[in-house]
PDB file of N, CA and C in Angstrom:
ATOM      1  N   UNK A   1     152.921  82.883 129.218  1.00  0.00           N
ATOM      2  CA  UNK A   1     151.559  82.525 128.875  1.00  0.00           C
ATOM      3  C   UNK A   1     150.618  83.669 129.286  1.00  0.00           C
ATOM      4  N   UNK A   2     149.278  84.188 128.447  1.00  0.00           N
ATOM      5  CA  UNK A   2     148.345  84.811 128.325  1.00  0.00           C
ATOM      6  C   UNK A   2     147.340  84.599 129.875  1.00  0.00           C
ATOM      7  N   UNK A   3     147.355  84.825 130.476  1.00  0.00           N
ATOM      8  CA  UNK A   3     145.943  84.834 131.502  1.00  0.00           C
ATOM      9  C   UNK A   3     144.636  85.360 130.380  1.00  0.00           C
ATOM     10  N   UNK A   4     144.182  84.671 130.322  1.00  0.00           N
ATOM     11  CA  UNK A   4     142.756  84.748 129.829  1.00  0.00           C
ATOM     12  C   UNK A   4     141.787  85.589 130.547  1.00  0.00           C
ATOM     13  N   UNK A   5     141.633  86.034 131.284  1.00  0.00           N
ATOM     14  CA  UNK A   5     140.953  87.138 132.253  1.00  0.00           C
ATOM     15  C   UNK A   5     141.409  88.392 131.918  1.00  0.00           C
ATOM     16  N   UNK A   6     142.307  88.530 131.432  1.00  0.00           N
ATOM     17  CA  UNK A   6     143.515  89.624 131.624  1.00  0.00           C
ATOM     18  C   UNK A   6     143.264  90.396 130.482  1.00  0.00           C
ATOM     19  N   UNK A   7     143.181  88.939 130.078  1.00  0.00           N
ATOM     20  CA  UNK A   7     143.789  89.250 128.315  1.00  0.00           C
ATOM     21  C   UNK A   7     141.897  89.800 127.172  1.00  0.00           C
ATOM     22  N   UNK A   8     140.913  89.077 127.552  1.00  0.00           N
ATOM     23  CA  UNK A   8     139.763  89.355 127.926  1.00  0.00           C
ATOM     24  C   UNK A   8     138.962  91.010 128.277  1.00  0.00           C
ATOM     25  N   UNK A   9     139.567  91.503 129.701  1.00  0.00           N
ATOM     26  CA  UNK A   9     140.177  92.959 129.968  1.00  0.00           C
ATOM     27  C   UNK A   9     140.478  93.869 129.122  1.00  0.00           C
ATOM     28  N   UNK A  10     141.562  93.252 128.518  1.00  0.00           N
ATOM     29  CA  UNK A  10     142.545  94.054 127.726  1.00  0.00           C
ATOM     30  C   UNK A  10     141.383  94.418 126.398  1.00  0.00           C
ATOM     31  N   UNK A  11     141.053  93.404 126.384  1.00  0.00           N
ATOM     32  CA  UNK A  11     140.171  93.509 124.958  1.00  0.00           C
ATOM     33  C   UNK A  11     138.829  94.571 124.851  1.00  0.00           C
ATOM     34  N   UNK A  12     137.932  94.518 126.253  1.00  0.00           N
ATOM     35  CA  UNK A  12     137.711  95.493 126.120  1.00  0.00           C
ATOM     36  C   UNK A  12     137.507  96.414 126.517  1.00  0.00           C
ATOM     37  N   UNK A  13     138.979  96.582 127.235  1.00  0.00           N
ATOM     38  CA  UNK A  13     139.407  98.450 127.047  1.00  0.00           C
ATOM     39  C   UNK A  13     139.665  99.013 125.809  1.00  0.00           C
ATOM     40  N   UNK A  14     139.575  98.265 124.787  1.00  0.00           N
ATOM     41  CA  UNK A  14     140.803  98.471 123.938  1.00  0.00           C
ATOM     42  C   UNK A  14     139.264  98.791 122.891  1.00  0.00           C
ATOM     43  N   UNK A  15     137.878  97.848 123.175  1.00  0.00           N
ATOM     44  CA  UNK A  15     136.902  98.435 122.370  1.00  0.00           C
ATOM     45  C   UNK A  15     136.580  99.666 122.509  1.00  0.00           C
ATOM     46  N   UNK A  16     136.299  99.694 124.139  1.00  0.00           N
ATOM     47  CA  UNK A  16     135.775 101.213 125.068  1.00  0.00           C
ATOM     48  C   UNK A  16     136.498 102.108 124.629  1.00  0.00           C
ATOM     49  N   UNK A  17     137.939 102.202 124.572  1.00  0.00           N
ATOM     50  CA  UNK A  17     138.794 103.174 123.991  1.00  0.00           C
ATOM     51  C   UNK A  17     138.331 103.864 122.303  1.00  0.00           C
ATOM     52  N   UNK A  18     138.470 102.825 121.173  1.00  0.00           N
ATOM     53  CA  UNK A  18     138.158 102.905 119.989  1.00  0.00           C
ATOM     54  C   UNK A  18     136.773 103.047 119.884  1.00  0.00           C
ATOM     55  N   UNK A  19     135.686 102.893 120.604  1.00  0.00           N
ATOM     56  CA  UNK A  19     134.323 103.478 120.134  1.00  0.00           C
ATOM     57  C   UNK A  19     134.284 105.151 121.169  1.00  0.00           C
ATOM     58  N   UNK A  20     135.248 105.417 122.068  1.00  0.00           N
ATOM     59  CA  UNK A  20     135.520 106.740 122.346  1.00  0.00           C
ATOM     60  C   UNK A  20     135.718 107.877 121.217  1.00  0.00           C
ATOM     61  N   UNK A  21     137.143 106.701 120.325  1.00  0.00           N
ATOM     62  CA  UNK A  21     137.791 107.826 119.624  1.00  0.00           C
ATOM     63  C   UNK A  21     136.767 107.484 118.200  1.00  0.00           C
ATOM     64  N   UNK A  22     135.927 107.309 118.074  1.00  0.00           N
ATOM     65  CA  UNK A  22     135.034 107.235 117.117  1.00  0.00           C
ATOM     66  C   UNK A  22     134.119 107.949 117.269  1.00  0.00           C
ATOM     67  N   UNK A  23     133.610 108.182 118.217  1.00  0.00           N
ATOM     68  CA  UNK A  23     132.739 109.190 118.856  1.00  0.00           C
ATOM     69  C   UNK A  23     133.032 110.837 118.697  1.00  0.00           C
ATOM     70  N   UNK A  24     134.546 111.047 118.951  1.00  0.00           N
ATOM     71  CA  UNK A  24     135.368 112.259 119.048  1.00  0.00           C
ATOM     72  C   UNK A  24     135.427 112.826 117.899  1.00  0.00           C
ATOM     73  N   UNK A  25     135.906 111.578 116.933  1.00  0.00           N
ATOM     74  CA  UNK A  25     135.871 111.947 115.615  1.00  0.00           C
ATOM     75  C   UNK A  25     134.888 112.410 114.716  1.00  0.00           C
ATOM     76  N   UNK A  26     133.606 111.785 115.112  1.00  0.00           N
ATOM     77  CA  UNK A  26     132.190 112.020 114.546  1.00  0.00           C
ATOM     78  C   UNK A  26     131.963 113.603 114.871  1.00  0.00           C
ATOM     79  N   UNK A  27     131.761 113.977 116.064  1.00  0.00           N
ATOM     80  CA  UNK A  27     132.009 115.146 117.014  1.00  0.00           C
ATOM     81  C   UNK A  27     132.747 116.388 115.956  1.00  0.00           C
ATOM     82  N   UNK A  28     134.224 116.102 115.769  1.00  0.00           N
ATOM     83  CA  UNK A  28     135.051 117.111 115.259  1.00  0.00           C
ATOM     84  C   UNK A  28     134.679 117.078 114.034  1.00  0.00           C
ATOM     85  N   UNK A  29     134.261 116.196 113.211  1.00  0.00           N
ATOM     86  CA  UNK A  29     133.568 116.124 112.073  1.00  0.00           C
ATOM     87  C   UNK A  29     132.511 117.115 111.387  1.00  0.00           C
ATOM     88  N   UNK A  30     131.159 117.020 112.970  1.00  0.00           N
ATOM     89  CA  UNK A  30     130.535 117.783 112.731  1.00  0.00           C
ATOM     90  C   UNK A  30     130.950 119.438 113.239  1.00  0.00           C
ATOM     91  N   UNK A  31     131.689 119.782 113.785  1.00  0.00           N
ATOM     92  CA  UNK A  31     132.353 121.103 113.827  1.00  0.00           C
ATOM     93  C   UNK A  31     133.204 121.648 112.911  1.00  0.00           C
ATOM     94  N   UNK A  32     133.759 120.726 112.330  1.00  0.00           N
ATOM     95  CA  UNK A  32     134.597 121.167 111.287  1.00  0.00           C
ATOM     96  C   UNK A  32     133.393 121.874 110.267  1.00  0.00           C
ATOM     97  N   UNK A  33     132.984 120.388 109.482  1.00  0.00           N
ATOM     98  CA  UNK A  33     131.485 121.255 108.908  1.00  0.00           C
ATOM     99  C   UNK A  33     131.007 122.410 109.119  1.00  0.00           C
ATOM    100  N   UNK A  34     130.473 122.441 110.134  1.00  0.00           N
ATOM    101  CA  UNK A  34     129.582 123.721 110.739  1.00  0.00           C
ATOM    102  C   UNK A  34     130.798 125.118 110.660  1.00  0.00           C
ATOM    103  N   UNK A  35     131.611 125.016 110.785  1.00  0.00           N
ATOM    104  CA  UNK A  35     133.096 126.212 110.433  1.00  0.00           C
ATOM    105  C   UNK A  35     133.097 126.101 109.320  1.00  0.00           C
ATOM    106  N   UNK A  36     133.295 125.456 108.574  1.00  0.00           N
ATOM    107  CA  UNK A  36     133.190 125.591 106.642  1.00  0.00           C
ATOM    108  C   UNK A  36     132.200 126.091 105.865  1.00  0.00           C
ATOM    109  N   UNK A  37     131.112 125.653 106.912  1.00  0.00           N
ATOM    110  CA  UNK A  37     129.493 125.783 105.835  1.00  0.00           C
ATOM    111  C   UNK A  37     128.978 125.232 105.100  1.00  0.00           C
ATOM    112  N   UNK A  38     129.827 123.568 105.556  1.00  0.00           N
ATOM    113  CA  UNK A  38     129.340 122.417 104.521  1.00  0.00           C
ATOM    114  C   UNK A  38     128.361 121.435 104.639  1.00  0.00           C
ATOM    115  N   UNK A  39     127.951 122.130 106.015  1.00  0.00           N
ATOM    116  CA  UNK A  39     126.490 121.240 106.331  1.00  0.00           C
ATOM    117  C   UNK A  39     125.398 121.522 105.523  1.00  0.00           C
ATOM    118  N   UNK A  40     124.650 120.733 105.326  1.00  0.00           N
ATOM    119  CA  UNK A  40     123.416 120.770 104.643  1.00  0.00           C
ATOM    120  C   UNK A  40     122.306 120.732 105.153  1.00  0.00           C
ATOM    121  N   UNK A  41     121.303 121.442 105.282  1.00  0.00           N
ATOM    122  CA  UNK A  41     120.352 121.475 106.260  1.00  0.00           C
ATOM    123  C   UNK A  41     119.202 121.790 105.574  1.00  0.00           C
ATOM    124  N   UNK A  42     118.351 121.039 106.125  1.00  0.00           N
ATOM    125  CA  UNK A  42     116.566 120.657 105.009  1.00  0.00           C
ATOM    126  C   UNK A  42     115.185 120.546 106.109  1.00  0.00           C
ATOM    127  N   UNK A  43     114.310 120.925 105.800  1.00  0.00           N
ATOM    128  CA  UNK A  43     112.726 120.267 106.269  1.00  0.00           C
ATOM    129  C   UNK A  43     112.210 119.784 105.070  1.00  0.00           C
ATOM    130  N   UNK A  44     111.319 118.891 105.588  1.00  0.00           N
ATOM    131  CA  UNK A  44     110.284 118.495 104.555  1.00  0.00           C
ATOM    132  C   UNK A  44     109.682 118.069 105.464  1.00  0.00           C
ATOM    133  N   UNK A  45     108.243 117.851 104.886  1.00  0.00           N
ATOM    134  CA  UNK A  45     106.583 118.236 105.431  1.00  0.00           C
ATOM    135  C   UNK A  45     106.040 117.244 104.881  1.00  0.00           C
ATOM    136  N   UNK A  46     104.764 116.338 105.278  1.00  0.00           N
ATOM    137  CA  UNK A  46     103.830 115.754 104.818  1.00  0.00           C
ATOM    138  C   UNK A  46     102.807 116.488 104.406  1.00  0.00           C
ATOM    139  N   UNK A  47     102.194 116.201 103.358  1.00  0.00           N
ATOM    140  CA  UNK A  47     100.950 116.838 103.093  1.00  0.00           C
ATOM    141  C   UNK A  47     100.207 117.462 104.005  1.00  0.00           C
ATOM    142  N   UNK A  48      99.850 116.527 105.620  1.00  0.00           N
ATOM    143  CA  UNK A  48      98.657 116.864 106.873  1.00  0.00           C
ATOM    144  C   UNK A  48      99.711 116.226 107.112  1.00  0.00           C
ATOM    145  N   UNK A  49      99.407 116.156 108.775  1.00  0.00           N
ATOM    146  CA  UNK A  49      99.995 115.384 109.842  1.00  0.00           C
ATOM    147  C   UNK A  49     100.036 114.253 109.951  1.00  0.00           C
ATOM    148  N   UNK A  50     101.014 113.260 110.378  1.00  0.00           N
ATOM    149  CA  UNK A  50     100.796 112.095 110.106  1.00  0.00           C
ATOM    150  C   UNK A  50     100.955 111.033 111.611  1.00  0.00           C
ATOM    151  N   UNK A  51     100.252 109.980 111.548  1.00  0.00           N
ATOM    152  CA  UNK A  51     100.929 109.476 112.788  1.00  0.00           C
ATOM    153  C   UNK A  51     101.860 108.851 112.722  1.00  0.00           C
ATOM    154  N   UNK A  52     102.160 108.768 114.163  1.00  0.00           N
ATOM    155  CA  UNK A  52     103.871 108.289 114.547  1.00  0.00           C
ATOM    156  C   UNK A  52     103.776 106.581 114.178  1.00  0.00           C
ATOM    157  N   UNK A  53     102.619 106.001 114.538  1.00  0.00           N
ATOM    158  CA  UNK A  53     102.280 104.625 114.284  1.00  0.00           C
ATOM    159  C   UNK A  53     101.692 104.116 112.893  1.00  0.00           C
ATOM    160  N   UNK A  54     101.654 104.710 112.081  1.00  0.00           N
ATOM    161  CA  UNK A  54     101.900 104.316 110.690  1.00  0.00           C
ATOM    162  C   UNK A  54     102.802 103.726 110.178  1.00  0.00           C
ATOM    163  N   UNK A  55     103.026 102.249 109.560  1.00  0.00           N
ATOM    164  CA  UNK A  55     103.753 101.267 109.103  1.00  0.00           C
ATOM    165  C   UNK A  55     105.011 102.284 108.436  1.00  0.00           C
ATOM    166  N   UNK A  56     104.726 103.179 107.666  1.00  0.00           N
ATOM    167  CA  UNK A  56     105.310 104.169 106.480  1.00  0.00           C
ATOM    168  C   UNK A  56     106.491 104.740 107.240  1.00  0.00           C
ATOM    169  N   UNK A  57     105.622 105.304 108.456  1.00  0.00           N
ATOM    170  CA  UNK A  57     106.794 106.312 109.509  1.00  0.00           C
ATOM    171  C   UNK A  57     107.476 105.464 109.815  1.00  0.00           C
ATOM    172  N   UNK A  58     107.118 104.318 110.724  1.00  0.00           N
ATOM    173  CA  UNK A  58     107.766 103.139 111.529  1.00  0.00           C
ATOM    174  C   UNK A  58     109.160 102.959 110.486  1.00  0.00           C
ATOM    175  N   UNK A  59     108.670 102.643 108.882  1.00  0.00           N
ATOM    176  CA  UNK A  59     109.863 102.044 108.129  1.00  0.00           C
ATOM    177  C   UNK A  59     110.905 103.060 107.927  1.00  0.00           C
ATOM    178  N   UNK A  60     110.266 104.871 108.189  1.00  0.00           N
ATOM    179  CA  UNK A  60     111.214 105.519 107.790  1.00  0.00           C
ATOM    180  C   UNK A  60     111.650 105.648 108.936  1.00  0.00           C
ATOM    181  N   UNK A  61     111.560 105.549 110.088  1.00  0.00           N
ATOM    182  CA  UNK A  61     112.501 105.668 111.404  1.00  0.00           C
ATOM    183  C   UNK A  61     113.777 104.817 110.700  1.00  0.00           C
ATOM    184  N   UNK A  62     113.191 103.912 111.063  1.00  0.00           N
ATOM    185  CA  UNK A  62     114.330 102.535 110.351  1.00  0.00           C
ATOM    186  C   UNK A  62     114.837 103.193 109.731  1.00  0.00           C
ATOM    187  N   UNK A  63     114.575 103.195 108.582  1.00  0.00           N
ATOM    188  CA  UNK A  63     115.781 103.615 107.640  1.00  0.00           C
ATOM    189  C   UNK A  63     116.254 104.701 107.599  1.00  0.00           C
ATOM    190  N   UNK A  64     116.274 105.727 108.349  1.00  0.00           N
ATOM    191  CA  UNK A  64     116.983 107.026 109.152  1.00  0.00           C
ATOM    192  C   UNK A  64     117.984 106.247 110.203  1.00  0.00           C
ATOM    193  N   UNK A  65     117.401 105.389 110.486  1.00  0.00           N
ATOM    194  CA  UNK A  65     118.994 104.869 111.604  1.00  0.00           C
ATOM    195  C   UNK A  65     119.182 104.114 111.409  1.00  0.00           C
ATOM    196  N   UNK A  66     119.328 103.399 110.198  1.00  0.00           N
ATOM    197  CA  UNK A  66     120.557 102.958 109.216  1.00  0.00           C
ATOM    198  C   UNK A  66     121.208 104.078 108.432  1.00  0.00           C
ATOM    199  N   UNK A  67     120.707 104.744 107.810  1.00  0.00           N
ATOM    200  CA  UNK A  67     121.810 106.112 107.313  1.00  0.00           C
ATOM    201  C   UNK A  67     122.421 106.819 107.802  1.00  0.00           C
ATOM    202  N   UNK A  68     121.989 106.945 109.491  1.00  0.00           N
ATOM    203  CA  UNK A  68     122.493 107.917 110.554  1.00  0.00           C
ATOM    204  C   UNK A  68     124.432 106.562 110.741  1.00  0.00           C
ATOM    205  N   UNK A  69     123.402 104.946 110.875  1.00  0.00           N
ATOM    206  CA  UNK A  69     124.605 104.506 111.034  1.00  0.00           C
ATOM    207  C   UNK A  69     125.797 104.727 110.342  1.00  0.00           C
ATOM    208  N   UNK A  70     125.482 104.699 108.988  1.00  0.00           N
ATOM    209  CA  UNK A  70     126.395 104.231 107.488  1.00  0.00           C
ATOM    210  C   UNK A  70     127.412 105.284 107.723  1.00  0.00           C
ATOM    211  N   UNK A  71     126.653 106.919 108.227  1.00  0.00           N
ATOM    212  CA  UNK A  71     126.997 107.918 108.097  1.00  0.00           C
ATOM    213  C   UNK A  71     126.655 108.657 109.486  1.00  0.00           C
ATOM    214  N   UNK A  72     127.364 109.132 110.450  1.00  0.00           N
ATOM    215  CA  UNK A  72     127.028 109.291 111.590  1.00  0.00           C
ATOM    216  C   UNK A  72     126.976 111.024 112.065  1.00  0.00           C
ATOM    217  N   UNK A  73     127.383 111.432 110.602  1.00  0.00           N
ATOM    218  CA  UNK A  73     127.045 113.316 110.771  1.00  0.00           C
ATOM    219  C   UNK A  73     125.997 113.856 110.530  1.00  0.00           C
ATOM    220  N   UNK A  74     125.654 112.707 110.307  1.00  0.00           N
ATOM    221  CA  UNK A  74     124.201 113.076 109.956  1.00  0.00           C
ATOM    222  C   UNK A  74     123.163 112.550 110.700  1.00  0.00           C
ATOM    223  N   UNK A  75     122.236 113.800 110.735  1.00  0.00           N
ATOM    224  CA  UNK A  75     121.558 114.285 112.375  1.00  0.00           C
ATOM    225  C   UNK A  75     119.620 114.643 112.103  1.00  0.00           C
ATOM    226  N   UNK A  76     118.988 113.935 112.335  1.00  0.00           N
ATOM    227  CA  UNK A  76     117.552 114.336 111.930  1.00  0.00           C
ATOM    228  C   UNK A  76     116.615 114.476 113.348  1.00  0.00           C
ATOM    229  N   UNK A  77     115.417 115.233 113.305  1.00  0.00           N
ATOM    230  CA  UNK A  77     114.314 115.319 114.058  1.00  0.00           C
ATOM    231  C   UNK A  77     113.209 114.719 113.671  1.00  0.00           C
ATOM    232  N   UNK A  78     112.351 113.874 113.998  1.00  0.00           N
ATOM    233  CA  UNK A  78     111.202 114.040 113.466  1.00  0.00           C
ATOM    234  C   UNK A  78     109.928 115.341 113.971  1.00  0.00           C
ATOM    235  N   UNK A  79     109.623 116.425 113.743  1.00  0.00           N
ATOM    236  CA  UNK A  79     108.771 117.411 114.409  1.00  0.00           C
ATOM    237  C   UNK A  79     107.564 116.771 114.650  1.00  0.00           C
ATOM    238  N   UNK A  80     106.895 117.330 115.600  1.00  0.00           N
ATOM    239  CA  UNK A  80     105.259 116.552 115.995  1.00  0.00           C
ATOM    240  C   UNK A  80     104.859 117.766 116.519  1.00  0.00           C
ATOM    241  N   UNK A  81     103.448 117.503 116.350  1.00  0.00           N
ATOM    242  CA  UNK A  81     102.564 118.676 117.407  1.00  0.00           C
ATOM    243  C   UNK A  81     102.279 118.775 118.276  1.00  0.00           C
ATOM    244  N   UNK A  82     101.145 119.737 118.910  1.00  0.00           N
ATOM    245  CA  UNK A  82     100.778 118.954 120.059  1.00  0.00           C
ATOM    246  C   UNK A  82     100.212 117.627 120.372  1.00  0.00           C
ATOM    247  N   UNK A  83      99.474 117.160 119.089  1.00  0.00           N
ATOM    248  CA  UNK A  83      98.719 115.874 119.441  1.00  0.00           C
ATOM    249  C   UNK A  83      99.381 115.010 119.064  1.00  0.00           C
ATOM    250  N   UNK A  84     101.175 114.909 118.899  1.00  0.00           N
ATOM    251  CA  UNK A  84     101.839 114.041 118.961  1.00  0.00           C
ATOM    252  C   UNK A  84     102.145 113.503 117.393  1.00  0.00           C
ATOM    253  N   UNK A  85     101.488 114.159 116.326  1.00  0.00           N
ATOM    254  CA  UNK A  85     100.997 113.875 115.204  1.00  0.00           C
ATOM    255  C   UNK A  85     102.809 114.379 114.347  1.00  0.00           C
ATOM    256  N   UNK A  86     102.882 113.582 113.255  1.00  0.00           N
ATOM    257  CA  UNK A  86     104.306 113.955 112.921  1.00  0.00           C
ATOM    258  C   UNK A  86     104.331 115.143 111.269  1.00  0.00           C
ATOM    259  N   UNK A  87     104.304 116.229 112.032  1.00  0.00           N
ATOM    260  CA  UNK A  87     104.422 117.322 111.002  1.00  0.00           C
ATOM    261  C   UNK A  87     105.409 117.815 110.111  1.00  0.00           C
ATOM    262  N   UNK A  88     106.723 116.857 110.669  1.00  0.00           N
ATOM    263  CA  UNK A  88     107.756 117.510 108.730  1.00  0.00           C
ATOM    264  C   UNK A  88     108.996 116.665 109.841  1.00  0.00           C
ATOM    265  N   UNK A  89     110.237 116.657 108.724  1.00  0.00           N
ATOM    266  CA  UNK A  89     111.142 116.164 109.097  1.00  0.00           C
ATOM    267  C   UNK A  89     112.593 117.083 108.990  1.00  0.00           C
ATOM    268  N   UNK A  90     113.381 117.382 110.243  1.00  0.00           N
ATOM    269  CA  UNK A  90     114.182 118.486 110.062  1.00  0.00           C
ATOM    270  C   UNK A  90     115.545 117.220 109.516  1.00  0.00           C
ATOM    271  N   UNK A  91     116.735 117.627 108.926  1.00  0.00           N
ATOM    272  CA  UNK A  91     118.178 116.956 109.159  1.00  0.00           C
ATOM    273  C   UNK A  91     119.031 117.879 108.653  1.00  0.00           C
ATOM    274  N   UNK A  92     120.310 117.247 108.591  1.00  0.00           N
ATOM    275  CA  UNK A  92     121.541 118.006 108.568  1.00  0.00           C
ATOM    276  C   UNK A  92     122.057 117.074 107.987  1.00  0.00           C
ATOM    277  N   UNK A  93     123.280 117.365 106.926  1.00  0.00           N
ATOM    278  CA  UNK A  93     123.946 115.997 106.385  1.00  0.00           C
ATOM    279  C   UNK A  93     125.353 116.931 105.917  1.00  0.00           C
ATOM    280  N   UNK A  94     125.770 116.172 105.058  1.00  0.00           N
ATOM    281  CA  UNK A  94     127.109 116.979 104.802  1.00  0.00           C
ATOM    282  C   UNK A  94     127.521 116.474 103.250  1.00  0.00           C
ATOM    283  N   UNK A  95     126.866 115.799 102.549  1.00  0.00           N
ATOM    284  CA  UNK A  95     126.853 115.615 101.319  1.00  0.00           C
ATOM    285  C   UNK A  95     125.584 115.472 100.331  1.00  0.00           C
ATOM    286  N   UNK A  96     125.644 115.934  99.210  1.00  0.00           N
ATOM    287  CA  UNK A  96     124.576 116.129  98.559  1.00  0.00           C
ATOM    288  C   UNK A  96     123.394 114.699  98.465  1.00  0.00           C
ATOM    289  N   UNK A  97     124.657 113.706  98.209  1.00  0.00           N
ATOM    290  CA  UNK A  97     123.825 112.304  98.038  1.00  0.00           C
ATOM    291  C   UNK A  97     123.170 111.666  99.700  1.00  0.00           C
ATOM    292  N   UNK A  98     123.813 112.109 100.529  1.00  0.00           N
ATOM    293  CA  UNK A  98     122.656 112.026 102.005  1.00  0.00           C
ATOM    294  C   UNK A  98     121.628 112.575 101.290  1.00  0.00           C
ATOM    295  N   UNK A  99     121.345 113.713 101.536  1.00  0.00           N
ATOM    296  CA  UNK A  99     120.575 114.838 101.356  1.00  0.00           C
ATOM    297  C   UNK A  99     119.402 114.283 100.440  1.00  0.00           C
ATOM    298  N   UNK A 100     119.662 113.927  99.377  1.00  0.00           N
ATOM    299  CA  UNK A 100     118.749 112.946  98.361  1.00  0.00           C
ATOM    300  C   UNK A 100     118.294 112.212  98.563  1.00  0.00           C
ATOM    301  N   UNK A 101     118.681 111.268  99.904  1.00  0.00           N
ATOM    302  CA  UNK A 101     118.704 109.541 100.169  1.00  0.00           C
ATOM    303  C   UNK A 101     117.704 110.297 100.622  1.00  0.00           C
ATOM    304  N   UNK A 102     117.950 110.826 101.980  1.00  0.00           N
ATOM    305  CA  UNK A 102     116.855 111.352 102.915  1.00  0.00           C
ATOM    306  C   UNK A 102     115.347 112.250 102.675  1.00  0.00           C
ATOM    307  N   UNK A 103     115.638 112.314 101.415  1.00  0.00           N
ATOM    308  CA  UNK A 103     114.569 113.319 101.319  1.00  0.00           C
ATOM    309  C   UNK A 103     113.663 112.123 100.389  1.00  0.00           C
ATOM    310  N   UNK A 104     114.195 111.411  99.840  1.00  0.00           N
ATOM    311  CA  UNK A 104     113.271 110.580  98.922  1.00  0.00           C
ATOM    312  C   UNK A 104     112.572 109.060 100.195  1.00  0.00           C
ATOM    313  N   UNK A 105     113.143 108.944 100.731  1.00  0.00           N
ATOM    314  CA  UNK A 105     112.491 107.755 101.889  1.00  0.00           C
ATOM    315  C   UNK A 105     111.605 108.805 102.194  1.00  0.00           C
ATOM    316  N   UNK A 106     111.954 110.010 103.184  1.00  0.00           N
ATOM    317  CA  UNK A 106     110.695 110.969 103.561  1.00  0.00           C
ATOM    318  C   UNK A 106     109.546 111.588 102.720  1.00  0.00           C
ATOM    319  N   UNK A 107     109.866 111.963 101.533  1.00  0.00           N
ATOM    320  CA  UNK A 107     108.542 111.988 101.092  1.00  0.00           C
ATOM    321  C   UNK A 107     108.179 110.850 100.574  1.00  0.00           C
ATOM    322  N   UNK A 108     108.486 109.521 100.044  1.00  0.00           N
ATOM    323  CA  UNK A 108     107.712 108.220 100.037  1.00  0.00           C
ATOM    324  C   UNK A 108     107.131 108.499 101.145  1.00  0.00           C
ATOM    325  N   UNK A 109     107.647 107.904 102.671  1.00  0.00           N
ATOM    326  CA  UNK A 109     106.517 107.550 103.692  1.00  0.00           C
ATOM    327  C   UNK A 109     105.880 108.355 103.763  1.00  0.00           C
ATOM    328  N   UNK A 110     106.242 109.873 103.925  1.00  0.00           N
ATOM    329  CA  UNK A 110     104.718 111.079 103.857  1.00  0.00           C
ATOM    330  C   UNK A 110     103.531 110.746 103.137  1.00  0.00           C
ATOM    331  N   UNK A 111     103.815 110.314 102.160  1.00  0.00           N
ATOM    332  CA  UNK A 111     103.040 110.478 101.064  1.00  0.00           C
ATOM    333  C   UNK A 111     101.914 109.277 100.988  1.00  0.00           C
ATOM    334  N   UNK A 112     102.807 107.735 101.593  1.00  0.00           N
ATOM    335  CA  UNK A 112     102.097 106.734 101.713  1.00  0.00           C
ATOM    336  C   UNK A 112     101.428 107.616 102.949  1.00  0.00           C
ATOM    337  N   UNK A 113     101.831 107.533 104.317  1.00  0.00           N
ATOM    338  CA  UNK A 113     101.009 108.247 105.295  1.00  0.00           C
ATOM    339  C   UNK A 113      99.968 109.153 105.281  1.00  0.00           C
ATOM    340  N   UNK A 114     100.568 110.139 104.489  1.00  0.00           N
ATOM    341  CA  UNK A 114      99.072 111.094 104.378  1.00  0.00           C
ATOM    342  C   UNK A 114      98.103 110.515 103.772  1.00  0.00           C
ATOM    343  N   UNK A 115      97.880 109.522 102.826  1.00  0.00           N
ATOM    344  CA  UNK A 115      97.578 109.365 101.773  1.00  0.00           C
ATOM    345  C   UNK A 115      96.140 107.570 102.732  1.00  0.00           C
ATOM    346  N   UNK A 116      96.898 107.550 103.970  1.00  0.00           N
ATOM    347  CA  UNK A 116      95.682 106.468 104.484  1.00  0.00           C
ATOM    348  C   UNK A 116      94.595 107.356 105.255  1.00  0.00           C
TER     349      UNK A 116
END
């Protein structure tokens, strides 16, 4: 018979382990890339500066980390100034259709943003 404590344990080492080697993998992923030259790498800019507390930005955070989830090689900044104000958006991706996703949410919210 199973001890339930044990067995419990077992379970998650066994997550801790597999979100390790998921991690590793993401990791060698992005090195492999970066040795090939298959990363993709972009800015884009708002019209003016925009704030960080704008509904627009807020939704595109969001939906940057859901795509970061879906797809985890893929790596963004948001840039700001000194007055904290959000001046362009750097990323890295590794396929053309990231690259598209990301650039069309970012200039929507820019555009709503600059645009209040």
């Amino acid at each position: 018979m199973v001890d339930e404590e044990d067995f419990q344990a077992f379970l998650g080492d066994l997550c801790d382990f597999l979100s390790s080697l998921e991690e590793a993998a993401v990791s060698l992923k992005r090195r492999i890339a970066k040795l090939t030259g298959s990363v993709i790498k972009g800015c884009i800019k708002p019209a003016k500066p925009v704030s960080p507390d704008d509904p627009a930005i807020k939704w595109l955070v969001k939906r940057l980390d859901m795509v970061r989830q879906a797809h985890p090689t893929v790596w963004y900044r948001l840039l700001q100034d000194e007055k904290s104000l959000i001046t362009g958006l750097e990323y890295s991706v590794m396929e053309e259709e990231q690259k598209a996703d990301i650039e069309s949410v970012a200039r929507w919210a820019f555009d709503k943003a600059a645009g209040r």
